[in-house]
Protein backbone atom coordinates (compact mmCIF):
# COMPACT_ATOMS: atom_id res chain seq x y z
CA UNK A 1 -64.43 19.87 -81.80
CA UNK A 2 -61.78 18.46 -83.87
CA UNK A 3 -63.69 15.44 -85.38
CA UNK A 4 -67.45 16.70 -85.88
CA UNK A 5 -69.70 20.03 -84.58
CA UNK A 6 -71.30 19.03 -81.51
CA UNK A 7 -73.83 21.04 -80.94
CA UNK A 8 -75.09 21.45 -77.29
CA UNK A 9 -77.36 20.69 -75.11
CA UNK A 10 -75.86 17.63 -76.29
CA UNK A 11 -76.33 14.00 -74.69
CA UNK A 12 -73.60 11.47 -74.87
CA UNK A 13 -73.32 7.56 -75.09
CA UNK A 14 -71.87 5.80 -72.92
CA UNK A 15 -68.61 3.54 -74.08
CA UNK A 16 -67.20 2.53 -71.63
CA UNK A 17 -64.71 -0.47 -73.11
CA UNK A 18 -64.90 1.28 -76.16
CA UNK A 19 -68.38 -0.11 -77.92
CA UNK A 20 -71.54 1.19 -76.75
CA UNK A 21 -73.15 -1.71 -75.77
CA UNK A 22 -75.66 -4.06 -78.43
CA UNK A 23 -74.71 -1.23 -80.83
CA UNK A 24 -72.70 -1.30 -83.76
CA UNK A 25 -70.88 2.50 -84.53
CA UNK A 26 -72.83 2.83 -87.76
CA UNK A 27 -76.24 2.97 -85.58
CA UNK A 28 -75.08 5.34 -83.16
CA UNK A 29 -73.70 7.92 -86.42
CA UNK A 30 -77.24 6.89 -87.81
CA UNK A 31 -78.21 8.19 -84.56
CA UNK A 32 -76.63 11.36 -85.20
CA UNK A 33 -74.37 11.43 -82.14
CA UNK A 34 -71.10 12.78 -82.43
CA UNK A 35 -69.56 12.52 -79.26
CA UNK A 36 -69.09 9.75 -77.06
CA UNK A 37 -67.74 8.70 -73.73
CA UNK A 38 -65.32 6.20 -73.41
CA UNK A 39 -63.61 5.24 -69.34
CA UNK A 40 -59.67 5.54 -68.94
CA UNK A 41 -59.83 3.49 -66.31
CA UNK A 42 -61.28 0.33 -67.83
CA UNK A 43 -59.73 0.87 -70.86
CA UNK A 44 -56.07 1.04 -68.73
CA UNK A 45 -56.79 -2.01 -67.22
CA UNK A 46 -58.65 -4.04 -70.62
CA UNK A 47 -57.08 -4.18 -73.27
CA UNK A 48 -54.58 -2.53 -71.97
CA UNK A 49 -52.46 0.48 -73.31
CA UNK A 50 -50.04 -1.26 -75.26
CA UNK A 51 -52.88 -2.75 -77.11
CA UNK A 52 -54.38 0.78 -78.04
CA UNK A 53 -51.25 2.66 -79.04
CA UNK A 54 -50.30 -0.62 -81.85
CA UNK A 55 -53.82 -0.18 -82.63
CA UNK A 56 -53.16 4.09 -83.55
CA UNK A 57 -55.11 5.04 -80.55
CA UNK A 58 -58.51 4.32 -79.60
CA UNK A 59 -60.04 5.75 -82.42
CA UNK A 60 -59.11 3.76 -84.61
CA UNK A 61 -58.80 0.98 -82.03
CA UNK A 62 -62.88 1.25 -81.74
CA UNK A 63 -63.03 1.99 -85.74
CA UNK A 64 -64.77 5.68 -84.38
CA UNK A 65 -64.29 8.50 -86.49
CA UNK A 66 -66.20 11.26 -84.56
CA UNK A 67 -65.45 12.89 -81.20
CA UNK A 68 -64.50 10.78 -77.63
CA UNK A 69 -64.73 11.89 -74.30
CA UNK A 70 -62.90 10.01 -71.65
CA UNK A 71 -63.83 9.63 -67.88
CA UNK A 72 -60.52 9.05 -65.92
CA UNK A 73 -62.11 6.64 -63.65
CA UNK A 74 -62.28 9.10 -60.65
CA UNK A 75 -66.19 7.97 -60.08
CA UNK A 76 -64.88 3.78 -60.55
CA UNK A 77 -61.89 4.08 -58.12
CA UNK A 78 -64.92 5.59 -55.69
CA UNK A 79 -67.00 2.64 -56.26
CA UNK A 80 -64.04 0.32 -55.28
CA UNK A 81 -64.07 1.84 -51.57
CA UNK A 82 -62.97 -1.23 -50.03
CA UNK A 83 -60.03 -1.84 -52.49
CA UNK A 84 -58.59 1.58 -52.48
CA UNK A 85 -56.42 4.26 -50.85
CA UNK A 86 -55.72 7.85 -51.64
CA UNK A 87 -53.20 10.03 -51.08
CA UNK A 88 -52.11 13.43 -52.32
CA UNK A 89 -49.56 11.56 -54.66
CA UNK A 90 -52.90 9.46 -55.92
CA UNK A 91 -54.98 6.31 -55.67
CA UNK A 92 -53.65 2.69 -55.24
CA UNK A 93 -56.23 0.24 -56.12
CA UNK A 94 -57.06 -3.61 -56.59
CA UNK A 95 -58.16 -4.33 -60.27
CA UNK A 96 -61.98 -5.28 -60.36
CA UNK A 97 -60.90 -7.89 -63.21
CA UNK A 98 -58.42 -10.03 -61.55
CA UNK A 99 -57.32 -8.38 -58.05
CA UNK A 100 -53.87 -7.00 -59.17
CA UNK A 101 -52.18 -3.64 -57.62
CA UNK A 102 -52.18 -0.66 -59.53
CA UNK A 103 -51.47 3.13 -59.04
CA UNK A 104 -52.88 5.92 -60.88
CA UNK A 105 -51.94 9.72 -60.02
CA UNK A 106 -53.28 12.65 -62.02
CA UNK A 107 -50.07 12.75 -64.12
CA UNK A 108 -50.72 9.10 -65.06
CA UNK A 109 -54.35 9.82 -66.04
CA UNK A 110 -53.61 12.10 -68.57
CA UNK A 111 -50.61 9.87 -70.03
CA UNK A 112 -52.82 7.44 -70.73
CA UNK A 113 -55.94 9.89 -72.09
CA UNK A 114 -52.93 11.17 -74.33
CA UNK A 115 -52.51 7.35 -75.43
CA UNK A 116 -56.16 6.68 -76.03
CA UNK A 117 -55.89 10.22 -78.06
CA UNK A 118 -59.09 11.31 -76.09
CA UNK A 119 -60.26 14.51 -77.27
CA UNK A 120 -61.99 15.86 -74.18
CA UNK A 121 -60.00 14.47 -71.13
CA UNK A 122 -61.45 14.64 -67.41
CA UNK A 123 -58.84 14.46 -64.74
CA UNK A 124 -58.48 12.27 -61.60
CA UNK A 125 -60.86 13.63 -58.98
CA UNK A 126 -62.20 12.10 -55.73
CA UNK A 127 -66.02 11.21 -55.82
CA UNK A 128 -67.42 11.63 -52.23
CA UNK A 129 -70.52 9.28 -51.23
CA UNK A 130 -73.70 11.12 -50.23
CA UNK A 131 -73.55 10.55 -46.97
CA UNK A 132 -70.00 11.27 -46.10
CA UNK A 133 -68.81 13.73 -43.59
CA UNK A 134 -67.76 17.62 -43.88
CA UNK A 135 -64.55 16.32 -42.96
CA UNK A 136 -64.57 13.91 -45.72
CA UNK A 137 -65.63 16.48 -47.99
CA UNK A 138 -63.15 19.43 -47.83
CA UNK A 139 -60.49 16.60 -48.04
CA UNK A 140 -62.30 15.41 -51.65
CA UNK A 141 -62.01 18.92 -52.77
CA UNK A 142 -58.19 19.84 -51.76
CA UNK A 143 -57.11 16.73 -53.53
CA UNK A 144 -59.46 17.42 -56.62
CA UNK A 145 -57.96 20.68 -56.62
CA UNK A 146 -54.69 19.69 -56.58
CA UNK A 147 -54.59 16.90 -59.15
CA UNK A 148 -56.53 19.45 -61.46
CA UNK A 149 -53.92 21.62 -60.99
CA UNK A 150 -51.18 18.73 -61.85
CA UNK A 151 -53.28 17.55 -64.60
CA UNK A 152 -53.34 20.76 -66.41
CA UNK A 153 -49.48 20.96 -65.92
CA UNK A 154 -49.00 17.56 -67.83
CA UNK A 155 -51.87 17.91 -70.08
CA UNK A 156 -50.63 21.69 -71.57
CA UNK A 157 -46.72 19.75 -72.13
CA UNK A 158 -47.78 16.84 -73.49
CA UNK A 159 -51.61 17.03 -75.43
CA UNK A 160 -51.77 18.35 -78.85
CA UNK A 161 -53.77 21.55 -79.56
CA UNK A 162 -57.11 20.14 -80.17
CA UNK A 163 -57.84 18.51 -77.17
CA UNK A 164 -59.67 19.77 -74.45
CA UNK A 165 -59.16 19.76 -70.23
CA UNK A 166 -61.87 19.78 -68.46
CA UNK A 167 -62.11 20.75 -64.59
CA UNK A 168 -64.14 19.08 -62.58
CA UNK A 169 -66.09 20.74 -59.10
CA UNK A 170 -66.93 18.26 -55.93
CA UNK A 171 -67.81 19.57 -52.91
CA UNK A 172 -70.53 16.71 -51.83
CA UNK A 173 -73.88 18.54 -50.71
CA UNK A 174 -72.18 21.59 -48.51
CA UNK A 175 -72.73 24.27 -50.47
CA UNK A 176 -69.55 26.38 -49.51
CA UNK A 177 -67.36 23.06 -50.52
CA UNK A 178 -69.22 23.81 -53.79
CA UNK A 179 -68.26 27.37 -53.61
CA UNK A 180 -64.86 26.48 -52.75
CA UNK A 181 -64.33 24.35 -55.34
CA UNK A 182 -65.83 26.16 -58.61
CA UNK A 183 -63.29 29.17 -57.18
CA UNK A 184 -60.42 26.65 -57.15
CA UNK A 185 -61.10 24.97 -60.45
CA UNK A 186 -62.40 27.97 -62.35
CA UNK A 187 -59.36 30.05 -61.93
CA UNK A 188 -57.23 27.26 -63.58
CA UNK A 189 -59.15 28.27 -67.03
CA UNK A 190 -59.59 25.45 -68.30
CA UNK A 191 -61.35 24.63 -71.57
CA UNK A 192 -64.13 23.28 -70.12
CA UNK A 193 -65.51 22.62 -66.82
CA UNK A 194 -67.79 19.33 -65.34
CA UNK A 195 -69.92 19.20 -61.80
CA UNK A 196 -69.36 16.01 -60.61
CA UNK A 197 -70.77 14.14 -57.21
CA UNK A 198 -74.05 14.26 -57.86
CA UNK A 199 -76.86 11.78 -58.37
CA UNK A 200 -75.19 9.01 -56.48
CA UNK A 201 -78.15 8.42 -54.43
CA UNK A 202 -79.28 11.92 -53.01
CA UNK A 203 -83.26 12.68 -53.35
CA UNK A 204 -84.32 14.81 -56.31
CA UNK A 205 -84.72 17.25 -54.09
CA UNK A 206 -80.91 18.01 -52.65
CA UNK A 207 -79.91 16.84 -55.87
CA UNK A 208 -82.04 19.97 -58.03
CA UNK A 209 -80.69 22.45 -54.53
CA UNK A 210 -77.07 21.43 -55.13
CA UNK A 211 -76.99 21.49 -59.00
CA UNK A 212 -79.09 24.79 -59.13
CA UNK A 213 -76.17 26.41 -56.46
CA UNK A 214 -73.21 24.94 -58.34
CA UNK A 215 -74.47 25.66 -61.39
CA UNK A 216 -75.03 29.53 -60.76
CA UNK A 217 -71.56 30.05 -59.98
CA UNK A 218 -70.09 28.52 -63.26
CA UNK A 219 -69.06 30.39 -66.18
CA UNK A 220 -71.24 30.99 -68.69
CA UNK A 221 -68.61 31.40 -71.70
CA UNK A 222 -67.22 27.63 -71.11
CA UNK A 223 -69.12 24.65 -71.82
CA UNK A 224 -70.63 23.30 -68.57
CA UNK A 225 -71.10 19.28 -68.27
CA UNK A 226 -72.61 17.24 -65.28
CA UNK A 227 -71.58 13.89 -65.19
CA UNK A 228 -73.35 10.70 -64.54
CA UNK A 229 -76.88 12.05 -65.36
CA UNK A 230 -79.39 10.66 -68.12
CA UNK A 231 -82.88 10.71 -67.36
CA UNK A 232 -85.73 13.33 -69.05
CA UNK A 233 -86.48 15.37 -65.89
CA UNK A 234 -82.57 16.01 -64.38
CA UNK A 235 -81.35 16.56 -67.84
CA UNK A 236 -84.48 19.23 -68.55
CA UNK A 237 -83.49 20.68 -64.86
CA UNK A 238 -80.05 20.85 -65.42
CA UNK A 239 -80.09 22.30 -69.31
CA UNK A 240 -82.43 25.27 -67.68
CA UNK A 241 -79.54 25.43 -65.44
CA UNK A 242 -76.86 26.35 -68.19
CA UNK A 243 -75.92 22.41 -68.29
CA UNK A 244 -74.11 22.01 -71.65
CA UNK A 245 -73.24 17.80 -71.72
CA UNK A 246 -74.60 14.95 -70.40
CA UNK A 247 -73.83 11.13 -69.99
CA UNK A 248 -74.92 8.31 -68.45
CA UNK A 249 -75.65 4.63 -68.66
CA UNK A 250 -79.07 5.07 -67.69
CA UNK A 251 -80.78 4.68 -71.29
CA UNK A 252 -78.53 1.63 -72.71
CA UNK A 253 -78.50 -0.19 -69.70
CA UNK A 254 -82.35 0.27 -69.14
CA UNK A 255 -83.31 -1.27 -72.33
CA UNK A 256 -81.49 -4.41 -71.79
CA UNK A 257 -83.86 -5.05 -68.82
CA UNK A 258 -86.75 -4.73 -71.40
CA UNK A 259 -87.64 -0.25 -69.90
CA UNK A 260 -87.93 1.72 -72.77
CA UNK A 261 -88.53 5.91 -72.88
CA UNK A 262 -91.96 6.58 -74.34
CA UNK A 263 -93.42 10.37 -73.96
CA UNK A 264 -95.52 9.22 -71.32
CA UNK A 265 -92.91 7.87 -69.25
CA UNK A 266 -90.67 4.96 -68.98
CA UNK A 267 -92.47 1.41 -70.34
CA UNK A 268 -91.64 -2.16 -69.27
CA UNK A 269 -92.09 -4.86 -72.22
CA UNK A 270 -92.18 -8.07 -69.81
CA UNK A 271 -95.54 -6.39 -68.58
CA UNK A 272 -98.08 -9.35 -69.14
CA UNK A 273 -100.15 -6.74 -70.96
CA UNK A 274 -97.19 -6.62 -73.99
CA UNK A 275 -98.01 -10.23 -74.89
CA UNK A 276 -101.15 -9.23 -76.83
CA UNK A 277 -99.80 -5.39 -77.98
CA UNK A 278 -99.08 -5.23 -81.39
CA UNK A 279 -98.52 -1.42 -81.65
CA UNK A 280 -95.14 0.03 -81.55
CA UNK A 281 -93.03 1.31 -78.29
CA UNK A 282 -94.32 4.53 -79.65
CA UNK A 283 -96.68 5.00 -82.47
CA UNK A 284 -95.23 8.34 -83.06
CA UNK A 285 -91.40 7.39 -82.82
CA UNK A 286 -89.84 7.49 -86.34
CA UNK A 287 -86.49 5.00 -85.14
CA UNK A 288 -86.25 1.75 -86.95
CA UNK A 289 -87.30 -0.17 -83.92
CA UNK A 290 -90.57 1.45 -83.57
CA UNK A 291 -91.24 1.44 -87.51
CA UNK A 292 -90.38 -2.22 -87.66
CA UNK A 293 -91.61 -4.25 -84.65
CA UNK A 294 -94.45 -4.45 -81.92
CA UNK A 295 -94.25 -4.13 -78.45
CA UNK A 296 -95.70 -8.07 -78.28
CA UNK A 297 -92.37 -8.88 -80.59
CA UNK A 298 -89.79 -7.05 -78.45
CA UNK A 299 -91.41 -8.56 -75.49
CA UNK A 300 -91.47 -12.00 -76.94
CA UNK A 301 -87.60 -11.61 -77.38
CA UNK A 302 -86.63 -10.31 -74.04
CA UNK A 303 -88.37 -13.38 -72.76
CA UNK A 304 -86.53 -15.84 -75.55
CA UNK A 305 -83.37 -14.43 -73.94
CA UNK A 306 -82.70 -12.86 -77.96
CA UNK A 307 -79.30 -11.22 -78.74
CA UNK A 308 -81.75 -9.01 -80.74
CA UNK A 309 -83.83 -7.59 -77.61
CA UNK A 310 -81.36 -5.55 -76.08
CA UNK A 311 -80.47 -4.58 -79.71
CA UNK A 312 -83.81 -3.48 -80.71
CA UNK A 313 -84.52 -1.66 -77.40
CA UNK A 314 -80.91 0.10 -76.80
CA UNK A 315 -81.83 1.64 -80.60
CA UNK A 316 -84.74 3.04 -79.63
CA UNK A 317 -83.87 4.50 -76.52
CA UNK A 318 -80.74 6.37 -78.06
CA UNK A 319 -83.21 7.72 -80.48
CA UNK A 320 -85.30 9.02 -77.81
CA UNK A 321 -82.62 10.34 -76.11
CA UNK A 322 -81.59 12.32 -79.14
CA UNK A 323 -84.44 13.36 -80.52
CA UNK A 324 -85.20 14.96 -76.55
CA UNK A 325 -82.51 16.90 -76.95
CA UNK A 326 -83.18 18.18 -80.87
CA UNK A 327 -86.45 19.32 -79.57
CA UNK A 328 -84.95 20.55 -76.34
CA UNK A 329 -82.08 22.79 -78.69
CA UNK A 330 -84.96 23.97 -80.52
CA UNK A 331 -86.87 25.40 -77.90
CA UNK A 332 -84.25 27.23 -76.41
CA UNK A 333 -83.28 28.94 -80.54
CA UNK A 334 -86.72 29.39 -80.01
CA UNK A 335 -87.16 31.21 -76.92
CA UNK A 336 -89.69 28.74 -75.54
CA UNK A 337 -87.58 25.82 -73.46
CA UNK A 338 -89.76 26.60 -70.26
CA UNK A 339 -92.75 26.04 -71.67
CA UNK A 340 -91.41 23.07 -73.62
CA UNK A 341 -89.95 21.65 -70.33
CA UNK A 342 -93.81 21.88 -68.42
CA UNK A 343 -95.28 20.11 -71.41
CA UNK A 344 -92.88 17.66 -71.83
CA UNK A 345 -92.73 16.60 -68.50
CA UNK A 346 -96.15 16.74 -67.83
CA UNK A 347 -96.55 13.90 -69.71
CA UNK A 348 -93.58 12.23 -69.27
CA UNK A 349 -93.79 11.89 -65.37
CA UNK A 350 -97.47 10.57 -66.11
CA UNK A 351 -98.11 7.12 -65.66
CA UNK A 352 -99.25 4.67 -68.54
């Protein structure tokens, strides 16, 4: 990567308006994270990209010296379903900030990637719902396959050397959609490749069928990323799958509702039972949090309404998160990530 070795099975941050939310940068390098995610889409419509190029891109923009992965807003143009159309020339859409008219088209979406000087870029795709028709489907995955196709064109004229393209495979949950569109996305060659449309509200069952099937038919020499995924057991599933990168808000936007990981499981501070608990989140977690503070504290914040809660808890959760996948990178140098997967989830999906 051209700012910083990330090694993989790697989890990444999510940034979306360029911050990671209650952290400062300087905790997430002390976290040892070295690539983030940041969203085209918001960024395009706040600040703005006139406000990012003056600034020498969003790097420096965001005062971030290590590696940046943008979203092109493909999944947040799906969530505005009432406010958008698409087309084969792209997506017009109403602003979620103030209602105004915009267009984006796959050429677009890498123009401004190329302002934010993103070093892995994702192109415009079309997210299907869960729940959506076969119809519906095949239609997702021509138009995915076309803008990819348009995006690499743009993307290969106009990027410098050292960023990266990424494809990205829909399909919803019909498995020859899925077969369709790792055949059209894969023979672009792309430097990387991304399964998107999953976890957005399936059961943990289709959702382990349809990544296990997608994921089979990848290849192995290019890193593989699934998008929109963050907790212990998918990411476990998905790394014994081949699965390279992950992101997802889960873990930062957890903690500011007072859930924090612990190895046995997810923990809640506003429990009643917190009031009296001076131990740690974890006794056994080495993060500043934990080393500093009791869960009685934390919850005595998150009930003040403290700046500091959210702060405290998003720390300690990004920890876990990295420190997961250390252990996880491990096993597998080891030869031993099965049996390191039963443990760890044999505790984690215990109950306190």
């Amino acid at each position: 990567m051209p700012r910083g070795k990330v090694v993989t099975p790697a989890f990444m941050p999510v940034g979306t308006n360029g911050t990671v939310k209650a952290l400062r940068n300087e905790d997430i390098e002390a976290l040892d994270f070295k690539l983030i995610l940041g969203n085209a889409y918001h960024l395009y419509l706040r600040p703005g990209l006139e406000v990012v190029r003056q600034s020498g891109g969003l790097h420096r923009f965001m005062s971030w010296k290590y590696n940046i992965l943008t979203d092109s807003g493909g999944f947040q143009v799906f969530s505005l379903a009432p406010f958008r159309k698409i087309s084969d020339a792209g997506v017009d859409f109403r602003s979620h900030i103030d209602g105004s008219l915009h267009k984006l088209t796959p050429e677009k979406v890498i123009e401004i990637q190329s302002v934010l000087g993103s070093d892995i870029l994702m192109p415009l795709d079309v997210c299907t719902p869960h729940d959506c028709s076969p119809g519906q489907a095949e239609d997702a995955v021509r138009i995915t396959t076309l803008w990819a196709k348009r995006s690499r064109d743009v993307w290969k004229s106009t990027m410098k050397d050292d960023s990266y393209l990424f494809g990205i495979i829909q399909g919803n949950f019909y498995k020859d959609l899925r077969e369709r569109s790792v055949s059209e996305i894969c023979v672009l060659d792309l430097p990387g490749y991304a399964i998107g449309g999953l976890s957005v509200g399936e059961s943990g069952d289709v959702f382990t069928d349809m990544l296990v099937h997608t994921a089979d038919l990848m290849p192995r020499e290019k890193p593989l990323y699934l998008m929109g995924v963050g907790t212990p057991d998918y990411i476990l599933t998905a790394v014994e799958n081949g699965v390279d990168l992950f992101d997802s808000v889960f873990p930062t936007r957890i903690s500011r509702n007072a859930m924090v990981f612990t190895p046995s499981g997810p923990l809640s501070l506003r429990q009643e039972k917190m009031k009296l608990d001076v131990k740690p989140i974890d006794p056994d977690c080495g993060c500043y949090t934990c080393k500093h503070y009791s869960r009685a504290y934390l919850r005595h914040l998150f009930k003040a309404r403290e700046i500091n809660a959210p702060v405290l808890a998003t720390y300690h959760n990004l920890f876990f998160m990295e420190q997961m996948m250390k252990a996880v990178r491990k096993a597998i140098t080891e030869g031993r990530f099965s049996g390191f997967k039963k443990e760890f989830l044999g505790k984690y999906m215990g109950s306190h």
